[in-house]
PDB file of N, CA and C in Angstrom:
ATOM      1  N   UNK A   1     120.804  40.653-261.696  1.00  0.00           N
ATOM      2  CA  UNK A   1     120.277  41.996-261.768  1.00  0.00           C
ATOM      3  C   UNK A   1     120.049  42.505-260.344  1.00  0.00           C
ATOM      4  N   UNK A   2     120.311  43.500-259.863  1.00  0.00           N
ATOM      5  CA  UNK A   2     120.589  44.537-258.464  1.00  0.00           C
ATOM      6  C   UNK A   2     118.712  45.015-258.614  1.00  0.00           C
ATOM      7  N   UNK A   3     118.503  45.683-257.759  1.00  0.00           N
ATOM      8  CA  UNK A   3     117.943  46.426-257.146  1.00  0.00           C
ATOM      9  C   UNK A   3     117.772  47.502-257.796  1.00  0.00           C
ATOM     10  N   UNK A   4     118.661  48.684-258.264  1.00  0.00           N
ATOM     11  CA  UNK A   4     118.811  49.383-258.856  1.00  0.00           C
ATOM     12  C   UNK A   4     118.709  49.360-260.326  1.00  0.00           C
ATOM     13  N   UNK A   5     118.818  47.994-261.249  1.00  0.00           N
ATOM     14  CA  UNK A   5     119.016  48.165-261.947  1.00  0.00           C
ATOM     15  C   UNK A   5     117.726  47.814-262.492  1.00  0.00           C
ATOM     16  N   UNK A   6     116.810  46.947-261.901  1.00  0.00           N
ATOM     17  CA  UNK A   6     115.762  46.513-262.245  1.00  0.00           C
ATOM     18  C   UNK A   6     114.664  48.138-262.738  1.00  0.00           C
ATOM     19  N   UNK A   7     113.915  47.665-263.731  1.00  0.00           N
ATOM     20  CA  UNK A   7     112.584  48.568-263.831  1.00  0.00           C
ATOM     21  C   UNK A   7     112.006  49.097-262.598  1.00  0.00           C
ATOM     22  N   UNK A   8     110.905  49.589-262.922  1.00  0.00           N
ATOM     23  CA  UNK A   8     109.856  50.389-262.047  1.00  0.00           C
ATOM     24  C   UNK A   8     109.002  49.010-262.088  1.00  0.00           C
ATOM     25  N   UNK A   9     108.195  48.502-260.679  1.00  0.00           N
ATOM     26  CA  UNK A   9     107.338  47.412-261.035  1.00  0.00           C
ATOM     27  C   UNK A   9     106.506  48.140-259.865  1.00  0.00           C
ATOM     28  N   UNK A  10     105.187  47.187-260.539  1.00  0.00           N
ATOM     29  CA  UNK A  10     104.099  47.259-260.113  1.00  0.00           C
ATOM     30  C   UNK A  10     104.027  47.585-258.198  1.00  0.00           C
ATOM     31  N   UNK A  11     103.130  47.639-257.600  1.00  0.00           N
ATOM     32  CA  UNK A  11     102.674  47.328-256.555  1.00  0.00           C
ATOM     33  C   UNK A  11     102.665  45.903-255.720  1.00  0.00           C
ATOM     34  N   UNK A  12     101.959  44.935-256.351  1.00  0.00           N
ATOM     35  CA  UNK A  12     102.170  43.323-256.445  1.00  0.00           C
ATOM     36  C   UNK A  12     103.382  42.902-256.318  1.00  0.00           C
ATOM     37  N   UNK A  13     104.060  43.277-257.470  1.00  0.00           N
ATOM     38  CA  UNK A  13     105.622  42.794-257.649  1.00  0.00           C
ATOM     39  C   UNK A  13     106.503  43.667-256.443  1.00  0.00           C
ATOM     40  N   UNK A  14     106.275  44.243-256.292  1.00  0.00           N
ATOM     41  CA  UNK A  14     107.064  44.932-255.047  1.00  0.00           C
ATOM     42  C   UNK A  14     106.957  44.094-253.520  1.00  0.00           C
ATOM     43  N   UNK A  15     105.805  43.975-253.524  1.00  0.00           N
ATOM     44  CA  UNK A  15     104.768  43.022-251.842  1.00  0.00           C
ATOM     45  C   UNK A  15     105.507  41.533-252.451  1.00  0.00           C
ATOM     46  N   UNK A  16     105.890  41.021-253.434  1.00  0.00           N
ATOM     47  CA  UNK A  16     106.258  39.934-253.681  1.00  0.00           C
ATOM     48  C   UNK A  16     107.984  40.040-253.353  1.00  0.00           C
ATOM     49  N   UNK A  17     108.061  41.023-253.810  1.00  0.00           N
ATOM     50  CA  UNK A  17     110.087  41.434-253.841  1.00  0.00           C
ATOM     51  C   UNK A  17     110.117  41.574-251.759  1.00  0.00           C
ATOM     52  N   UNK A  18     109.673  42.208-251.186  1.00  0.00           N
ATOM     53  CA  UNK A  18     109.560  41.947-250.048  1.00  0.00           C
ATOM     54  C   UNK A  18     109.658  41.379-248.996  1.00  0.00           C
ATOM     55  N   UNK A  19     108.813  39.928-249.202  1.00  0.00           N
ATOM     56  CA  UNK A  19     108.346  38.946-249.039  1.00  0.00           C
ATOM     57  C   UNK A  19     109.575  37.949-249.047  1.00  0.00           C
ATOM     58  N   UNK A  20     110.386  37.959-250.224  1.00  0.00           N
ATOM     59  CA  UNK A  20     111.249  36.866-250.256  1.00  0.00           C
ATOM     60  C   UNK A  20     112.373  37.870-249.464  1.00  0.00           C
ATOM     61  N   UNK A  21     112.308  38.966-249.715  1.00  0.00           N
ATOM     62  CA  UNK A  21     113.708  39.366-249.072  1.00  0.00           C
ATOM     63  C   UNK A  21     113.422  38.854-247.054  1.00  0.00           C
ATOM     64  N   UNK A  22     111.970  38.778-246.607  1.00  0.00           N
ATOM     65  CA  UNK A  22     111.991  38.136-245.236  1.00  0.00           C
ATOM     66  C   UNK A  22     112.364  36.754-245.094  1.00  0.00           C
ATOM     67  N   UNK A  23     112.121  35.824-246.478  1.00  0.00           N
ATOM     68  CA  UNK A  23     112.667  34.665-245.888  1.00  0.00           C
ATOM     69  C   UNK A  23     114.373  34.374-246.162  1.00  0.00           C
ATOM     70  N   UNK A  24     115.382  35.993-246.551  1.00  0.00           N
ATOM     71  CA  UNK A  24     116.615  35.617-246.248  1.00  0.00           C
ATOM     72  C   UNK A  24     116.638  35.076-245.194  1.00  0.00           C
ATOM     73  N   UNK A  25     118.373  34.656-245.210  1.00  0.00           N
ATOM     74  CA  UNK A  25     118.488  33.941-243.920  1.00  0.00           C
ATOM     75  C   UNK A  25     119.706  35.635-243.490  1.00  0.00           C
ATOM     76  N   UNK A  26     119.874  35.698-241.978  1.00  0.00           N
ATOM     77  CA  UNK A  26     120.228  37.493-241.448  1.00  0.00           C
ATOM     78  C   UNK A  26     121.964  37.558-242.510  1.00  0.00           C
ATOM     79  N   UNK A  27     122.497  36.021-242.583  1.00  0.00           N
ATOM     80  CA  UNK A  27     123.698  36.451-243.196  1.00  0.00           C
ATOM     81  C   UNK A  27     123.875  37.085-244.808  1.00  0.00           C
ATOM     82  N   UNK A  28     122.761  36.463-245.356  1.00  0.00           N
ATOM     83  CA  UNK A  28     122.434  37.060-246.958  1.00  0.00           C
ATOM     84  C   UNK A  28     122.197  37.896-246.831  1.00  0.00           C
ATOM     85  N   UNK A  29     120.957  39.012-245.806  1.00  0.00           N
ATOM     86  CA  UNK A  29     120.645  39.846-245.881  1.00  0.00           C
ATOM     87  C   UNK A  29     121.972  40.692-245.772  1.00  0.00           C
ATOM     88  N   UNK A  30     122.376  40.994-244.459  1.00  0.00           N
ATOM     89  CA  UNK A  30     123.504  41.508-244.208  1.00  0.00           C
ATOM     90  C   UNK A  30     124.495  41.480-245.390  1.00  0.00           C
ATOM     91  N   UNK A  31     124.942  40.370-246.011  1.00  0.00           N
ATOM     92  CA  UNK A  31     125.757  39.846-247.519  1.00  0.00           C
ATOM     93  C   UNK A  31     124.967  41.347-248.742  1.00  0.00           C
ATOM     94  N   UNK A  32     124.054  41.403-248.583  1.00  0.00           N
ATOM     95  CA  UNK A  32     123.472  42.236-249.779  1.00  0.00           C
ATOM     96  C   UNK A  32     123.477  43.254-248.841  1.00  0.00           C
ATOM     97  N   UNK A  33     123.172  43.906-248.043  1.00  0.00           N
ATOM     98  CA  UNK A  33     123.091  45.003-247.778  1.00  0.00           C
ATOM     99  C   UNK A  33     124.882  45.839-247.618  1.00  0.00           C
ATOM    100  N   UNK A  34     125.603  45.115-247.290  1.00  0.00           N
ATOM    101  CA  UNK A  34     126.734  45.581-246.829  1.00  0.00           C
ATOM    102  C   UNK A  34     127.510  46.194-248.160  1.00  0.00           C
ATOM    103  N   UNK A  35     126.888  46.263-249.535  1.00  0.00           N
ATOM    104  CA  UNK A  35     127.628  46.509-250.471  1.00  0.00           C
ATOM    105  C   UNK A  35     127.802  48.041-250.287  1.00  0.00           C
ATOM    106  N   UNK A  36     129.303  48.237-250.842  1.00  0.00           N
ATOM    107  CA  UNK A  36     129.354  49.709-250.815  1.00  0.00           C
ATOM    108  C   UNK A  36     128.229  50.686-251.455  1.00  0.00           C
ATOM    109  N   UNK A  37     128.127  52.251-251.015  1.00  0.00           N
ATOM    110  CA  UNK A  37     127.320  52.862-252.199  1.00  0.00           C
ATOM    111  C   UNK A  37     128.203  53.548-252.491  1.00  0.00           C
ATOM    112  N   UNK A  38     128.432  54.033-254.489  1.00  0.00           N
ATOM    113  CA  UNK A  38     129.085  55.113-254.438  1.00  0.00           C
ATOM    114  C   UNK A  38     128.239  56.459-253.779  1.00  0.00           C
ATOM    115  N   UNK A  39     129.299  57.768-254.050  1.00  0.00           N
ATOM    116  CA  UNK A  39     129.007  58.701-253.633  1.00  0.00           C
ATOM    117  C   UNK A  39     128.647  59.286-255.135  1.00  0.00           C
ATOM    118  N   UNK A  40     127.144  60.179-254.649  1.00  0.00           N
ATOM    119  CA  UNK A  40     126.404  60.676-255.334  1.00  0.00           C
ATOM    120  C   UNK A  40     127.159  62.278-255.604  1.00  0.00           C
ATOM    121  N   UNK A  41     127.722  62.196-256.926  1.00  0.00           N
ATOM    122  CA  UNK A  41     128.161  63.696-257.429  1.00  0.00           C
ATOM    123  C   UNK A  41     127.459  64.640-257.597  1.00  0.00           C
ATOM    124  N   UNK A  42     128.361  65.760-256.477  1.00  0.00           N
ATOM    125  CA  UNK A  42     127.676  67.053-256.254  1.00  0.00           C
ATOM    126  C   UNK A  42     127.457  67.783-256.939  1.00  0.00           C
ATOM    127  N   UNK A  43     127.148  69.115-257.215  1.00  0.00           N
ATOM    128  CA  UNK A  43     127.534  70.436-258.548  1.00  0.00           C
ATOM    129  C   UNK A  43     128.436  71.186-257.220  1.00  0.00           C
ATOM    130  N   UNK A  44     129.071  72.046-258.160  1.00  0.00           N
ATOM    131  CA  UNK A  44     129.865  73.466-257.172  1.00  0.00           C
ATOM    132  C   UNK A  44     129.117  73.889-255.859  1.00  0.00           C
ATOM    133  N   UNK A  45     127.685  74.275-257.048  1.00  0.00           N
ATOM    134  CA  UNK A  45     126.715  75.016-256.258  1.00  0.00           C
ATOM    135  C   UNK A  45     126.175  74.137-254.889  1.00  0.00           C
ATOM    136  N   UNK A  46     125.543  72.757-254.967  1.00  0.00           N
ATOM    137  CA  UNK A  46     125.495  72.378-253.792  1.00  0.00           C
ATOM    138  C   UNK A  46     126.217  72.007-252.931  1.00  0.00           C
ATOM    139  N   UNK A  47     127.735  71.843-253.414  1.00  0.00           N
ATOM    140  CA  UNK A  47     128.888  71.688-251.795  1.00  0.00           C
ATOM    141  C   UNK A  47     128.745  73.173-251.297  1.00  0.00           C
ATOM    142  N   UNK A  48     128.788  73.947-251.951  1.00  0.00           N
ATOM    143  CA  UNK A  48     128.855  75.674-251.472  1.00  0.00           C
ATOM    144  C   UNK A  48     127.813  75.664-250.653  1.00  0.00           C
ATOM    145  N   UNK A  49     126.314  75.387-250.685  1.00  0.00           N
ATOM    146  CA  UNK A  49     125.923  74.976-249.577  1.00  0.00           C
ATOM    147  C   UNK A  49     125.204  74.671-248.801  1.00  0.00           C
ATOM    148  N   UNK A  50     126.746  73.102-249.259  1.00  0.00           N
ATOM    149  CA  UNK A  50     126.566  72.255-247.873  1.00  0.00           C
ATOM    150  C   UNK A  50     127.767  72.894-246.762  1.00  0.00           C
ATOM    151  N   UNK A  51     128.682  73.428-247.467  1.00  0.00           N
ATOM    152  CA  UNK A  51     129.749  74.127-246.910  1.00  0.00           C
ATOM    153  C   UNK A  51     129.076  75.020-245.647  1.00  0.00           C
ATOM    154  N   UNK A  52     128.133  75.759-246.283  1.00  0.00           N
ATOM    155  CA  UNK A  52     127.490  76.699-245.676  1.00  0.00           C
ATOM    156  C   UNK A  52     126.968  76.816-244.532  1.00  0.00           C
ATOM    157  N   UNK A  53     126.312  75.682-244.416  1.00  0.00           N
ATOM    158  CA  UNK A  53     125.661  74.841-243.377  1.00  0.00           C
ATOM    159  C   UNK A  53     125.999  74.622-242.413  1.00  0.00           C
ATOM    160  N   UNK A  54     127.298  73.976-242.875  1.00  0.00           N
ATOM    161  CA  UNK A  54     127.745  73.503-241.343  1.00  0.00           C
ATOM    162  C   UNK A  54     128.601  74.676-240.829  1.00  0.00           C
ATOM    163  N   UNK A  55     129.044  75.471-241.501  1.00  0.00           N
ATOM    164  CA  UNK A  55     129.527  76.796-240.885  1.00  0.00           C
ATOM    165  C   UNK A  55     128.580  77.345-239.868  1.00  0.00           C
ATOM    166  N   UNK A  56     127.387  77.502-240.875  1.00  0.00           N
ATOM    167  CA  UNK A  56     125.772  78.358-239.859  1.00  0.00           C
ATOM    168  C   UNK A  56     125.836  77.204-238.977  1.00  0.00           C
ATOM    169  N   UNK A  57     126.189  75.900-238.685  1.00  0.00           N
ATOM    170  CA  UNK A  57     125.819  75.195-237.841  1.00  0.00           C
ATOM    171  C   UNK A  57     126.582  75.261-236.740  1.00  0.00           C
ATOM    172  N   UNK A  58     127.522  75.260-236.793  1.00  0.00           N
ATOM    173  CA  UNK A  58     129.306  75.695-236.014  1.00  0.00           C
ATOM    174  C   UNK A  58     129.059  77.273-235.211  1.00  0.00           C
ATOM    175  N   UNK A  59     128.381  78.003-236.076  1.00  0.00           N
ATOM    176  CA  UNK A  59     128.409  79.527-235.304  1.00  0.00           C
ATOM    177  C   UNK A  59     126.916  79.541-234.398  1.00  0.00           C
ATOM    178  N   UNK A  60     126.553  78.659-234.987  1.00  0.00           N
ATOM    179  CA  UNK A  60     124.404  78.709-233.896  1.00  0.00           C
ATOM    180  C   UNK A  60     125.072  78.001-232.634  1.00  0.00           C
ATOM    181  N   UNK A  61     126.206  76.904-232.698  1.00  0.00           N
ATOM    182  CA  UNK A  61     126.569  76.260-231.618  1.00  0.00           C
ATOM    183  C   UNK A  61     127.141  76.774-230.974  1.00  0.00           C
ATOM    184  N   UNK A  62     128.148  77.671-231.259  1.00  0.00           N
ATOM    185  CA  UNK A  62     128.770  78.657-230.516  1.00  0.00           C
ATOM    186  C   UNK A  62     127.977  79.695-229.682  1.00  0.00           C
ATOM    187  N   UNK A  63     127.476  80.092-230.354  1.00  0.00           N
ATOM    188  CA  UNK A  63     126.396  81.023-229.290  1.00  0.00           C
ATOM    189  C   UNK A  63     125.384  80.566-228.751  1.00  0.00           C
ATOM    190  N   UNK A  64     124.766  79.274-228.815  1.00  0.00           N
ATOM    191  CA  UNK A  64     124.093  78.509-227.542  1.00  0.00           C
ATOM    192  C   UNK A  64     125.268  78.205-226.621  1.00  0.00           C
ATOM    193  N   UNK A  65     126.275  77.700-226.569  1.00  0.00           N
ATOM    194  CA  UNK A  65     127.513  77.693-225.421  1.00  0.00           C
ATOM    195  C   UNK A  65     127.639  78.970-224.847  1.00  0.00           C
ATOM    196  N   UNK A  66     127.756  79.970-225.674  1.00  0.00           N
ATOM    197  CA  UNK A  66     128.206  81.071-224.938  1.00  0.00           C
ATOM    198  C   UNK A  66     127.224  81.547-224.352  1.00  0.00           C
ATOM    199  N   UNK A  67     126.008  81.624-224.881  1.00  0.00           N
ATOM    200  CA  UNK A  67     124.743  81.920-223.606  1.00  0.00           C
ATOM    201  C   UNK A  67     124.240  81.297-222.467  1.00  0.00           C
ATOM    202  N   UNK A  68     124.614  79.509-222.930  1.00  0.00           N
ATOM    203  CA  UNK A  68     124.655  78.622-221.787  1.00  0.00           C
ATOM    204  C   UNK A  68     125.267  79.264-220.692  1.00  0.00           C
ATOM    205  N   UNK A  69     126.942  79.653-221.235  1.00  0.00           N
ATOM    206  CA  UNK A  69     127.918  79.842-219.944  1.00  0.00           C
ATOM    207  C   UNK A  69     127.609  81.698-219.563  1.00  0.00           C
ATOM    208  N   UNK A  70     127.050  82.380-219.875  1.00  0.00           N
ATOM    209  CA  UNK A  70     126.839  83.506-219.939  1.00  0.00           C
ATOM    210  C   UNK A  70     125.724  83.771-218.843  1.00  0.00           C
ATOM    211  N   UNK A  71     124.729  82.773-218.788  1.00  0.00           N
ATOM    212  CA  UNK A  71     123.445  82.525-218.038  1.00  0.00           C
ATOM    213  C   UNK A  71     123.616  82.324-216.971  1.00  0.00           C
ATOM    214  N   UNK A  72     125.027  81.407-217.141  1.00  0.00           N
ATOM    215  CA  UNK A  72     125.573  80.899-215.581  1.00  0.00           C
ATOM    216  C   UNK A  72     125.789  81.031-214.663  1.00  0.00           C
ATOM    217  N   UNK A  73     126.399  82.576-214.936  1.00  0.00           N
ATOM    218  CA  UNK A  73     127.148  83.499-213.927  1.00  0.00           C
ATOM    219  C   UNK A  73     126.502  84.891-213.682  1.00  0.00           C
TER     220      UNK A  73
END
């Protein structure tokens, strides 16, 4: 049983789940952590935007450059 698949547990049981995961040894850890994740499916509406975003992010960058080089001279 994964991580994920397990219930909701207590507080206790968590400080206990913890605990043993410190006395892996770094190659198990690494061994369990390295598993792929899938990718979490979007709706329309939130790629539209995430789309969005990085557009507004692309054009805010552009005009800090261009005021950078604008300042310059």
């Amino acid at each position: 049983m994964t991580r994920s698949d397990q219930p909701q547990t207590s507080l206790e049981e968590h400080d206990e789940e913890d605990e043993l995961v410190d006395f892996l040894e770094p190659d198990q850890l690494a061994g369990d952590r390295s598993r792929p994740v899938s990718r979490y499916p979007l709706t329309p509406q939130t790629s539209a935007w995430l789309w969005g975003l990085r557009v507004f992010v692309l054009v805010v960058s552009a005009m800090v450059i261009y005021t950078f080089f604008a300042q310059l001279s």
